[in-house]
Protein backbone atom coordinates (compact mmCIF):
# COMPACT_ATOMS: atom_id res chain seq x y z
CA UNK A 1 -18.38 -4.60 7.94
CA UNK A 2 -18.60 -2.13 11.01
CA UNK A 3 -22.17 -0.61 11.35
CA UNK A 4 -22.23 2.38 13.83
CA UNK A 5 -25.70 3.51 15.15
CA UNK A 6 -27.11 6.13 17.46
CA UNK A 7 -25.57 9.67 16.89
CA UNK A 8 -27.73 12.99 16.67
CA UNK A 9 -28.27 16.36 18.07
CA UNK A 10 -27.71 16.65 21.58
CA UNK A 11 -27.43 19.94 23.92
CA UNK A 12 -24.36 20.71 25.96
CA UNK A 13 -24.45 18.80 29.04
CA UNK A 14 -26.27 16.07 27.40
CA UNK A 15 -25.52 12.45 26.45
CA UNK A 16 -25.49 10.15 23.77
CA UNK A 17 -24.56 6.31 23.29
CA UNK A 18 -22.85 5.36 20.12
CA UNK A 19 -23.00 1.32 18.79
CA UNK A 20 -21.26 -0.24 16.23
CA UNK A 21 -22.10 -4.09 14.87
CA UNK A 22 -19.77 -5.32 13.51
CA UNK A 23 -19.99 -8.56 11.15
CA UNK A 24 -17.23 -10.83 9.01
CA UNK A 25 -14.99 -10.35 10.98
CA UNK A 26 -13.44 -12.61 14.43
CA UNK A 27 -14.91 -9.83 16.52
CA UNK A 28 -12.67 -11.09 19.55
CA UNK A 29 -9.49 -10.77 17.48
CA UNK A 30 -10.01 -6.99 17.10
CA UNK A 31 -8.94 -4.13 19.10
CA UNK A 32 -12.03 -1.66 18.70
CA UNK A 33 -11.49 1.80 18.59
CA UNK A 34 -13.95 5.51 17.98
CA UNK A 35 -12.27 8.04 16.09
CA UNK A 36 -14.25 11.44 15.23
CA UNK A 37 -13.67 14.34 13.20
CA UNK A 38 -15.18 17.73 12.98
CA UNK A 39 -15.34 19.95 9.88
CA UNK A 40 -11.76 21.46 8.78
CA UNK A 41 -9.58 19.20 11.32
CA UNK A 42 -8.12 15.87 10.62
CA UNK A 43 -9.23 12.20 12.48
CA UNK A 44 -8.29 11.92 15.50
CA UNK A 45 -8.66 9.27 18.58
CA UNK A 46 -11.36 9.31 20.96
CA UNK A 47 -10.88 5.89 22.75
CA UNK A 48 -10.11 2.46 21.87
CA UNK A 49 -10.62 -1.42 24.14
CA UNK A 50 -8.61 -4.61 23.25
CA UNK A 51 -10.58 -8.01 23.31
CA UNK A 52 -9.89 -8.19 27.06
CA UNK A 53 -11.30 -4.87 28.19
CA UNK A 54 -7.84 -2.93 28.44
CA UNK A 55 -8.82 0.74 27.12
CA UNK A 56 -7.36 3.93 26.22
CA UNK A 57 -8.79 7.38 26.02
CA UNK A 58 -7.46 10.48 24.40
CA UNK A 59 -6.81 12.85 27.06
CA UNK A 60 -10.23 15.21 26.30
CA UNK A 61 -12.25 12.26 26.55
CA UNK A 62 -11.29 11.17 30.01
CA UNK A 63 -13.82 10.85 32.63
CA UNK A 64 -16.70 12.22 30.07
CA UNK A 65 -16.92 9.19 27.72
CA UNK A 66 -16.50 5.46 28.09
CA UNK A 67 -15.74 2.25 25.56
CA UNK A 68 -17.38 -0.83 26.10
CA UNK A 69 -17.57 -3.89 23.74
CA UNK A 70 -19.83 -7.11 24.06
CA UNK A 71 -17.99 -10.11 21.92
CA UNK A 72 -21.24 -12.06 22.32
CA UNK A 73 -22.66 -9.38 20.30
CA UNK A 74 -20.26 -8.31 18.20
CA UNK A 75 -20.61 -4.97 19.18
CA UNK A 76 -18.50 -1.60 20.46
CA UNK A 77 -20.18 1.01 22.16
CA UNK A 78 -19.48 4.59 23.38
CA UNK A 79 -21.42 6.25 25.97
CA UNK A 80 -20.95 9.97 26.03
CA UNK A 81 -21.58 12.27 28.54
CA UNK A 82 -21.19 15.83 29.17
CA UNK A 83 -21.04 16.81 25.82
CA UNK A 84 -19.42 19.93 24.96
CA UNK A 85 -20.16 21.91 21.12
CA UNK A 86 -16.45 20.93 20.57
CA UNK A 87 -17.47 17.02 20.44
CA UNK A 88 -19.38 18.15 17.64
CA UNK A 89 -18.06 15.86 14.79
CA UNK A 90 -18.69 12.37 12.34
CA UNK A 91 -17.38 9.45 14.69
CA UNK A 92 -16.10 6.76 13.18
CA UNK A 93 -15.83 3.30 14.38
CA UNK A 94 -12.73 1.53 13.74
CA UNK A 95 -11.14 -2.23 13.79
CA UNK A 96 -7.89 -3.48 14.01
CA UNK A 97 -6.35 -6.96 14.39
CA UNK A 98 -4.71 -7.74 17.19
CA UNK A 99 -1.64 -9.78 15.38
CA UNK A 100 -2.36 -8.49 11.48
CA UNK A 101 -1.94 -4.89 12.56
CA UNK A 102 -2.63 -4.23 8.47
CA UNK A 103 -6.03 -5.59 8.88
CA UNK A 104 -8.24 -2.38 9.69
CA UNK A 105 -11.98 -1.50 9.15
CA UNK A 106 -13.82 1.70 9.03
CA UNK A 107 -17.51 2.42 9.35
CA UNK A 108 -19.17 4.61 7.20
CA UNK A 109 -19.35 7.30 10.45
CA UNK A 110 -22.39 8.79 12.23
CA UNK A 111 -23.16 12.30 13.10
CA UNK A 112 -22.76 13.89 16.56
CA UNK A 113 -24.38 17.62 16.99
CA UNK A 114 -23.93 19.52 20.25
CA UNK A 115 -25.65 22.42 20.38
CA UNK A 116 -27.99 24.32 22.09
C-alpha cells in the first residue's frame, strides 16, 4: 500500500513537499517513482530513485524538484520548488520492483494547486 501525503494549494514561486509511506511491501527492493497528471492530459513522469539513490527526472522537473527516499522509513518524498500553474495536477506515487518489473503499486494520488 503506497500512502502519499502533503499536496495543496500553493502560489507560483512557492513550494511544497510530497511523502508517500509505503507498507507490505520490501521497501528497499523498489524503485520509487512520482508521476502527476493534470486535467485532459495523460500520466506522465516527474522523477523516480532506485534503492541506492540513483535518480531520474523528466526534463521540466530538473533543478526545480528533487526525490528522496528513507528505507528506514519506508518512505519517498518530493520536494518541490518553484512551482509554476503548469505543475498543477494529482501526483501519484508509484512502486516498482527492481527484478519483478510486473510488480507495480499506485497510490491513490494527492492534489497539487498552483495558483495565485
Amino acid at each position: 500500500q503506497l500512502v502519499e501525503s502533503g499536496g495543496g494549494l500553493v502560489q507560483p514561486g512557492g513550494s511544497l513537499r510530497l511523502s508517500c509511506a509505503a507498507s507490505g511491501i520490501m521497501f528497499s527492493n523498489y524503485a520509487m517513482g512520482w508521476y502527476r497528471q493534470a486535467p485532459g492530459k495523460e500520466r506522465e513522469l516527474v522523477a523516480t530513485i532506485r534503492g541506492g539513490g540513483i535518480t531520474n527526472y523528466a526534463d521540466s522537473m530538473k533543478g526545480r524538484f528533487t526525490i528522496s527516499r528513507d528505507n528506514a522509513k519506508n518512505t519517498v518524498y518530493l520536494q518541490m520548488n518553484s512551482l509554476r500553474l503548469e505543475d498543477t495536477a494529482v501526483y501519484y506515487c508509484n512502486a516498482r520492483h527492481i527484478i519483478a518489473s510486473m510488480l507495480v503499486y499506485w497510490g491513490q494520488g494527492t492534489q497539487v494547486t498552483v495558483s495565485s
